[in-house]
Protein backbone atom coordinates (compact mmCIF):
# COMPACT_ATOMS: atom_id res chain seq x y z
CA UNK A 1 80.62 98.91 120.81
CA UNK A 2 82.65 102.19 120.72
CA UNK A 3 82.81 104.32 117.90
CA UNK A 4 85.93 104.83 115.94
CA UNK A 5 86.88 107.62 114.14
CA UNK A 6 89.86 108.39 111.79
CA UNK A 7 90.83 111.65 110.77
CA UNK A 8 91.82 111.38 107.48
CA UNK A 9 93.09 114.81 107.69
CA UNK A 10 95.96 114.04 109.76
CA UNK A 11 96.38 109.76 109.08
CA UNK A 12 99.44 109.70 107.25
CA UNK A 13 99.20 106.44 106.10
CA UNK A 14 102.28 104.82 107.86
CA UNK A 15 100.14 101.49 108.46
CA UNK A 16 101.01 100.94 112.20
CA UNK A 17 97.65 100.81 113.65
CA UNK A 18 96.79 98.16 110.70
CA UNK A 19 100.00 96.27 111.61
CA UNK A 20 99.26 96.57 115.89
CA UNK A 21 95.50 96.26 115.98
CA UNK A 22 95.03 92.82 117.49
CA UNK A 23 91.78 92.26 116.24
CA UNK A 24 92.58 93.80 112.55
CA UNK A 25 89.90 96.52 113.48
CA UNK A 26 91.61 99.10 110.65
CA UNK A 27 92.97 98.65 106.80
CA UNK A 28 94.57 100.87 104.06
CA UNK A 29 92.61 102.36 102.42
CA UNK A 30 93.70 105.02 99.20
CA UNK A 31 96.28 105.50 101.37
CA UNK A 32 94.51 105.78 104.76
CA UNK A 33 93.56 103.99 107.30
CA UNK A 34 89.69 102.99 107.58
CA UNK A 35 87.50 100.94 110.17
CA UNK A 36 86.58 98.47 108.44
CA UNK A 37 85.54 95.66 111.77
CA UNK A 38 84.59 97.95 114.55
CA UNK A 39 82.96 95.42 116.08
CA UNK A 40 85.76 93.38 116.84
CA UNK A 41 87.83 96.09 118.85
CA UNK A 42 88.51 95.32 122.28
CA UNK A 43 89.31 99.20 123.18
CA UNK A 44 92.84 98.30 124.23
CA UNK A 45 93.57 101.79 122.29
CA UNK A 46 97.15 100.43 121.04
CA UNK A 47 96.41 101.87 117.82
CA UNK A 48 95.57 105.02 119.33
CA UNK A 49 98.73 105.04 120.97
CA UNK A 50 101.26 104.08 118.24
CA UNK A 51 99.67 106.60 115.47
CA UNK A 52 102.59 109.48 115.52
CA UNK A 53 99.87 111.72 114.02
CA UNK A 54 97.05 111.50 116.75
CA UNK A 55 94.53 110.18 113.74
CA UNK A 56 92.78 107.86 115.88
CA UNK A 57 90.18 108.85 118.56
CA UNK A 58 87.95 106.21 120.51
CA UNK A 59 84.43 108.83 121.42
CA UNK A 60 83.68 108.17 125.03
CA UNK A 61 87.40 106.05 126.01
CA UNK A 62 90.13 107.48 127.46
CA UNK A 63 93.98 106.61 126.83
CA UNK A 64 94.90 105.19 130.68
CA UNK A 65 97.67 102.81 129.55
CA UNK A 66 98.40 100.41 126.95
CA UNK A 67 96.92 97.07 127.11
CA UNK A 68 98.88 95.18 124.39
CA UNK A 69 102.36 95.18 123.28
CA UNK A 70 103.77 93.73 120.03
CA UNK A 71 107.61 93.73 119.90
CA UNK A 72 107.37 93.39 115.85
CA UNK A 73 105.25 96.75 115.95
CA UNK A 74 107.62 98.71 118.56
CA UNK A 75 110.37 97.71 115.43
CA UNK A 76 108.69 99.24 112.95
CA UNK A 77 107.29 102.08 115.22
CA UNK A 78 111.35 103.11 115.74
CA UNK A 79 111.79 103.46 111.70
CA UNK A 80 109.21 106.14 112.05
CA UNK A 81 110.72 107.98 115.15
C-alpha cells in the first residue's frame, strides 16, 4: 500500500482526481479532496497528474508516465486550462 497525501493547502477543490481516479481512491470533502479508499489505488498516479495545483503526492512513487487515460476527464481537465 502507498501512502497518499493531500495538501489541503494547495487542493483547490476542482474535483478531477475524484472524477479520474479509477478505483474512486479520493472524494470531496468541505471542499477538498480526501483519501478516503487508499487501499484500492493501483499507483497509476493519474490523479497526481491531472491536479493543476500539485495537491497530490504518492511518498516513495515517482511520476514516470501516465498509466490511464479517460477521454471524459481530459474534457473537463481543458475547462480548467
Amino acid at each position: 500500500m502507498v501512502k497518499i497525501v493531500v495538501d489541503n493547502n494547495v487542493c483547490i477543490g476542482c474535483g478531477l482526481c475524484v472524477h479520474d481516479c479509477p478505483m474512486h481512491v479520493y472524494e470531496l470533502k468541505n471542499g477538498r479532496s480526501t483519501v478516503a479508499n487508499p487501499d484500492d489505488c493501483m499507483m497509476c498516479l493519474s490523479c497526481h497528474e491531472i491536479c493543476p495545483a500539485n495537491a497530490i503526492e504518492h511518498q516513495d512513487i515517482y511520476l514516470s508516465r501516465r498509466l490511464y487515460v479517460d477521454l471524459d476527464v481530459c474534457t473537463m481537465l481543458r475547462r480548467f486550462i
